[in-house]
Protein backbone atom coordinates (compact mmCIF):
# COMPACT_ATOMS: atom_id res chain seq x y z
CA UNK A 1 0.00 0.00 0.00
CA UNK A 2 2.82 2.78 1.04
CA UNK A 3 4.35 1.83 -2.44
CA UNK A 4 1.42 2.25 -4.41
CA UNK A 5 0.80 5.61 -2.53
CA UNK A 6 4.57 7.13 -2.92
CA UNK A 7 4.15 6.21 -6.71
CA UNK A 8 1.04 7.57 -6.83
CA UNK A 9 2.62 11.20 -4.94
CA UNK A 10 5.33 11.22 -7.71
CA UNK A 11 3.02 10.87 -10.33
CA UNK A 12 1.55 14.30 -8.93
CA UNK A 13 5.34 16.30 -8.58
CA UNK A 14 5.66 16.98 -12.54
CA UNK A 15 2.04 18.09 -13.19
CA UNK A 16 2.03 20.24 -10.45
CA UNK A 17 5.15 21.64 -11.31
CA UNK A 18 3.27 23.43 -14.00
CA UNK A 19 1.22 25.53 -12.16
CA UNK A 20 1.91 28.88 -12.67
CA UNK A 21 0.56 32.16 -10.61
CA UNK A 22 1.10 35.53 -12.50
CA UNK A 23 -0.56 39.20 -11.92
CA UNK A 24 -0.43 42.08 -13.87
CA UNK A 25 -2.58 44.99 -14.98
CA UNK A 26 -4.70 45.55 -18.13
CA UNK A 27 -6.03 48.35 -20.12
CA UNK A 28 -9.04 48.13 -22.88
CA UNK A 29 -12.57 49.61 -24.18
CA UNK A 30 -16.28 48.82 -23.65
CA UNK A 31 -17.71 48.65 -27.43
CA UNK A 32 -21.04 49.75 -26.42
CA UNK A 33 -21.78 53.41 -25.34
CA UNK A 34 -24.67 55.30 -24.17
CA UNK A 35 -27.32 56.65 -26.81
CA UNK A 36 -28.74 59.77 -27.80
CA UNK A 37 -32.21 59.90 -25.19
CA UNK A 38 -34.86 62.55 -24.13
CA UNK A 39 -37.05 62.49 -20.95
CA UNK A 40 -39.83 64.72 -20.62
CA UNK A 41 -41.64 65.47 -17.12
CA UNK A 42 -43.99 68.29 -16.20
CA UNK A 43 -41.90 71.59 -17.54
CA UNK A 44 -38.46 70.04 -17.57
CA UNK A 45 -37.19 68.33 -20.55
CA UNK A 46 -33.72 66.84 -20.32
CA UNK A 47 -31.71 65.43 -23.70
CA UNK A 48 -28.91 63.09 -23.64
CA UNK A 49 -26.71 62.78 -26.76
CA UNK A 50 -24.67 59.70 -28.25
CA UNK A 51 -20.91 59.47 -26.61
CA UNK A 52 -19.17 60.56 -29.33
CA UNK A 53 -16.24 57.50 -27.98
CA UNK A 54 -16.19 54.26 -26.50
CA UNK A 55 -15.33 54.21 -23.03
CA UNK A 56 -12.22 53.24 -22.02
CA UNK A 57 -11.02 50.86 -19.16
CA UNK A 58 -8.08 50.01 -17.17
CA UNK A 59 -7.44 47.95 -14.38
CA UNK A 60 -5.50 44.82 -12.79
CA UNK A 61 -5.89 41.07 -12.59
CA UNK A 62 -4.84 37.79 -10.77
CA UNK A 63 -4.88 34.59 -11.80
CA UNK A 64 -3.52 30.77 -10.93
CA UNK A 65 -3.30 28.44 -13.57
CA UNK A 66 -3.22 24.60 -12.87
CA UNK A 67 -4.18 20.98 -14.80
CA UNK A 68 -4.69 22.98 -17.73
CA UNK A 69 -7.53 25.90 -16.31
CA UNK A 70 -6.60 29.05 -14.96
CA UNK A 71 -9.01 31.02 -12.65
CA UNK A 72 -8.89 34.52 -12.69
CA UNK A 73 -9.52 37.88 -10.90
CA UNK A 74 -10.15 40.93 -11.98
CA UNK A 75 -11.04 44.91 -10.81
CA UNK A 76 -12.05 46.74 -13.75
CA UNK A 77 -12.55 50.68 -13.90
CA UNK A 78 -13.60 52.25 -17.11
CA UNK A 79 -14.57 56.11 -18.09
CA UNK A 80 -16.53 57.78 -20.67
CA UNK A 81 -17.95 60.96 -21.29
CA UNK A 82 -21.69 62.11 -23.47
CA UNK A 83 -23.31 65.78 -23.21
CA UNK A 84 -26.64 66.80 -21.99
CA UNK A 85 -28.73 69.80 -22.09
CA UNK A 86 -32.00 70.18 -20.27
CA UNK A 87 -34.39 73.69 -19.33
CA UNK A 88 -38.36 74.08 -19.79
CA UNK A 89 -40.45 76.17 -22.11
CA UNK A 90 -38.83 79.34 -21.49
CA UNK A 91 -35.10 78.48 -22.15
CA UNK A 92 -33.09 75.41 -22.88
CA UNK A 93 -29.26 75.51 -21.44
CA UNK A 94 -26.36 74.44 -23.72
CA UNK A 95 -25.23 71.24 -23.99
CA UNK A 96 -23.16 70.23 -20.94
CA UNK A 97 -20.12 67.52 -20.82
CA UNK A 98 -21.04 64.74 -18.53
CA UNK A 99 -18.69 61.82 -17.31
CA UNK A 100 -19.48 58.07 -17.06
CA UNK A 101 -18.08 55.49 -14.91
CA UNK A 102 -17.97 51.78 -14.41
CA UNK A 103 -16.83 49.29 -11.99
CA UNK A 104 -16.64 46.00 -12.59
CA UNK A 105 -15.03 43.30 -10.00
CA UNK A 106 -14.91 39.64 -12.11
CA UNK A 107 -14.05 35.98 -11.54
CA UNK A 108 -13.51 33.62 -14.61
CA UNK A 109 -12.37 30.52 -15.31
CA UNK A 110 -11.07 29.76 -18.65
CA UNK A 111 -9.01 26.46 -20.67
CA UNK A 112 -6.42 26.81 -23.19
CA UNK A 113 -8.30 24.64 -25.88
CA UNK A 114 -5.80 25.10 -28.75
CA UNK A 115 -2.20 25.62 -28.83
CA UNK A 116 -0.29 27.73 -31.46
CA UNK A 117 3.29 28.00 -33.32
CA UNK A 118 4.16 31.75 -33.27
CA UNK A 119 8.06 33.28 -34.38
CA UNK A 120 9.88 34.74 -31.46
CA UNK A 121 7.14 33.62 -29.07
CA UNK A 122 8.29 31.40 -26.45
CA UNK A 123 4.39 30.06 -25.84
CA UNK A 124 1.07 31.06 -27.23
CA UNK A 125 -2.70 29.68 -27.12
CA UNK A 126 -6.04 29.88 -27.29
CA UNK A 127 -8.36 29.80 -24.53
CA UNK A 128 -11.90 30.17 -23.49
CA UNK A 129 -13.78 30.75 -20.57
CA UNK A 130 -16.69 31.72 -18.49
CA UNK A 131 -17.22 33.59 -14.70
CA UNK A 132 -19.63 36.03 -12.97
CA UNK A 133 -19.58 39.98 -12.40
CA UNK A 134 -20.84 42.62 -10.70
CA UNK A 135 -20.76 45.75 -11.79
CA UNK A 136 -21.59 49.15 -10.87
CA UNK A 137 -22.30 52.25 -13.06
CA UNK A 138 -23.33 55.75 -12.59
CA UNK A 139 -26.96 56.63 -13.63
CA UNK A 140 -27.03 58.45 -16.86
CA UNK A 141 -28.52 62.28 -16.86
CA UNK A 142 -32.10 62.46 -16.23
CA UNK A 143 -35.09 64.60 -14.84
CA UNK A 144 -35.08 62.95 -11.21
CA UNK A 145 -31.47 64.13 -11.49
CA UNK A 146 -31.58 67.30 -12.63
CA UNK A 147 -34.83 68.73 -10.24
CA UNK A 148 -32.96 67.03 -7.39
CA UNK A 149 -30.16 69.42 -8.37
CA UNK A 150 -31.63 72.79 -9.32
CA UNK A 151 -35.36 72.33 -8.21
CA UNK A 152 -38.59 71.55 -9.25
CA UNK A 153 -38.98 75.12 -11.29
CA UNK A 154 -35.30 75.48 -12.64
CA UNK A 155 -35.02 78.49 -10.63
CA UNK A 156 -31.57 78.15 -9.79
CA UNK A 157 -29.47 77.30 -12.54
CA UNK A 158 -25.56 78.07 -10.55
CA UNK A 159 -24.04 74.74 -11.85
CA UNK A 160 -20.88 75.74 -10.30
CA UNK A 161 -22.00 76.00 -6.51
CA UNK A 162 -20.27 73.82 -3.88
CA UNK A 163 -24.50 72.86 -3.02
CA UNK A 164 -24.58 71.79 -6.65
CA UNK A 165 -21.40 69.52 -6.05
CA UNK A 166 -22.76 67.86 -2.74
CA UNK A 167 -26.20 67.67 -4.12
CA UNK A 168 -25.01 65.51 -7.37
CA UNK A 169 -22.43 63.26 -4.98
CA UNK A 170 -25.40 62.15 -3.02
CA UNK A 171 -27.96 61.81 -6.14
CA UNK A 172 -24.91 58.99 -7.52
CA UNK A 173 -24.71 57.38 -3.89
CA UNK A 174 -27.96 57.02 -3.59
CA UNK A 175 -29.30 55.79 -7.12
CA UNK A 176 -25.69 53.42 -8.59
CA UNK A 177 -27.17 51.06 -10.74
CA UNK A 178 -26.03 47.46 -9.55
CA UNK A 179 -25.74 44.75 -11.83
CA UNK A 180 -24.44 40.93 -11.87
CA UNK A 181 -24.14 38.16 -14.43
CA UNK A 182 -22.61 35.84 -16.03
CA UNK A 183 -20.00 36.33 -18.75
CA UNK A 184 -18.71 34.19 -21.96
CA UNK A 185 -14.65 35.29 -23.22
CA UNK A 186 -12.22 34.05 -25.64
CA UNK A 187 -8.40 35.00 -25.59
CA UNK A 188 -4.97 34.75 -27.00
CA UNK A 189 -2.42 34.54 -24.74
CA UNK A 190 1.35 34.80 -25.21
CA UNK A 191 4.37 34.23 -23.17
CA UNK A 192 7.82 34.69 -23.88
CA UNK A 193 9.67 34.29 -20.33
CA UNK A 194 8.04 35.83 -17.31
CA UNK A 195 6.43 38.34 -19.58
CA UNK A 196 2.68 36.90 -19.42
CA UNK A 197 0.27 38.91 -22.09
CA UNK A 198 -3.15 38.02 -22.98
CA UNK A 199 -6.01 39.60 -25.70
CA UNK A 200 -9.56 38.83 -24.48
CA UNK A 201 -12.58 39.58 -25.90
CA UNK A 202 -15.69 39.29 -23.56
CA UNK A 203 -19.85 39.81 -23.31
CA UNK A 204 -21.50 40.84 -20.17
CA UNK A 205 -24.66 39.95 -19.25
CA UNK A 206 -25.46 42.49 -17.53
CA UNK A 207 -28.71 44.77 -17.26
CA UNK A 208 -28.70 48.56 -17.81
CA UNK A 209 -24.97 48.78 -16.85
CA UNK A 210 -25.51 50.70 -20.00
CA UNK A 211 -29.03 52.08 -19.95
CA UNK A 212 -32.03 49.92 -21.68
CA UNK A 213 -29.03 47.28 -22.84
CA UNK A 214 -29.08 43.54 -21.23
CA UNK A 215 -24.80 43.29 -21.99
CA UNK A 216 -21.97 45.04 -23.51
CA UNK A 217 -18.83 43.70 -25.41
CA UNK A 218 -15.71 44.27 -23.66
CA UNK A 219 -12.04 43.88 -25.34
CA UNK A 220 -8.95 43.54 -22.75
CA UNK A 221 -5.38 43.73 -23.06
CA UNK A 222 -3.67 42.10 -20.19
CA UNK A 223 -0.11 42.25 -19.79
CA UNK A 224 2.18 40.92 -15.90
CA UNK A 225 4.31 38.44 -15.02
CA UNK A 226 3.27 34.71 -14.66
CA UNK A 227 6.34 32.65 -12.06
């Protein structure tokens, strides 16, 4: 029995030798962005325009990889910016820049499922994978928003007051939208050394993280060391 159970323990040494641990941080874009939308209530219209770019996203990741899957971590930040204008039936402001955020903190788990031949490269595959997210993203522009921040009657349009500040900080605590789901990615990854880069495209599902969409695409360029 002890002999079939050391042979067994050396059996396990040289595949576990392969497990590798790397971190590193990553930088990409969400290829959906918020559309042009109006919203009309009582005297106040307010109109959102198209984000004339797709936000961008940076961030940094974890992962172990062993027997062939790797599971991953991730905290993902990304930015993006749209105008708005908004007033009643006696005047209408100019449009106004307006940022968007995201948050996104990820788990996946992912299997090389095809290796490749590539000059110079000491390693490269293909993988795929799946996890869960949650996400959190600021509200876009809207009439709530804007009589919470100059009144029911637009009497006080001073968007530069200190009030004005608090009063928006609050409205974004207060109404974050919250999302989770599930998420489906495929990836290249290379490594020559230490140096550990990988290419993922992903799809989120997850509601209204961009407003009246169930998902967004997501493309990531990962780049750390892997020991």
């Amino acid at each position: 029995m002890k002999k079939i159970l050391s042979i067994f323990m050396i059996a396990l040494i040289p595949t576990s030798s392969f497990a590798i641990i790397g971190f590193g941080f990553q930088v990409g874009s969400d290829l959906s962005k918020l559309e042009a939308e109006s919203f009309s209530e009582g005297i106040v219209t307010v109109n959102t325009f198209e984000m004339e770019a797709n936000p961008a996203g940076f961030g940094g990741y974890a992962f172990v990889d062993l027997f062939g899957f790797a599971l991953e971590g991730e905290a993902d930040f990304a930015i993006g910016e749209y105008e708005f204008n908004f007033g009643n039936q006696f005047m209408t402001l100019e449009p106004i820049p307006f940022g968007w955020a995201r948050v996104t903190y990820a788990v996946t788990l992912k299997k090389n499922i095809m290796d490749l031949s590539i000059p110079f490269l000491a390693k490269a595959a293909l993988n795929a994978g799946g996890g869960f997210g949650q996400h959190l993203s600021t509200p876009r522009v809207n009439v709530g928003m804007i009589k919470t921040m100059f009144g029911y009657e637009l009497t006080n349009l001073d968007v530069s007051s200190k009030e004005l500040e608090d009063k928006l900080i609050t409205y974004f605590e207060e109404n974050m939208i919250n999302a989770s789901g599930l998420h489906l990615q495929a990836g290249l990854r290379f490594k020559l050394l230490m140096l550990d880069t990988h290419l993922n495209a992903r799809y989120n599902l997850a509601k209204d993280v961009y407003a009246g969409k169930n998902g967004y695409l997501q493309m990531m360029f990962k780049m750390g060391l892997a020991f």
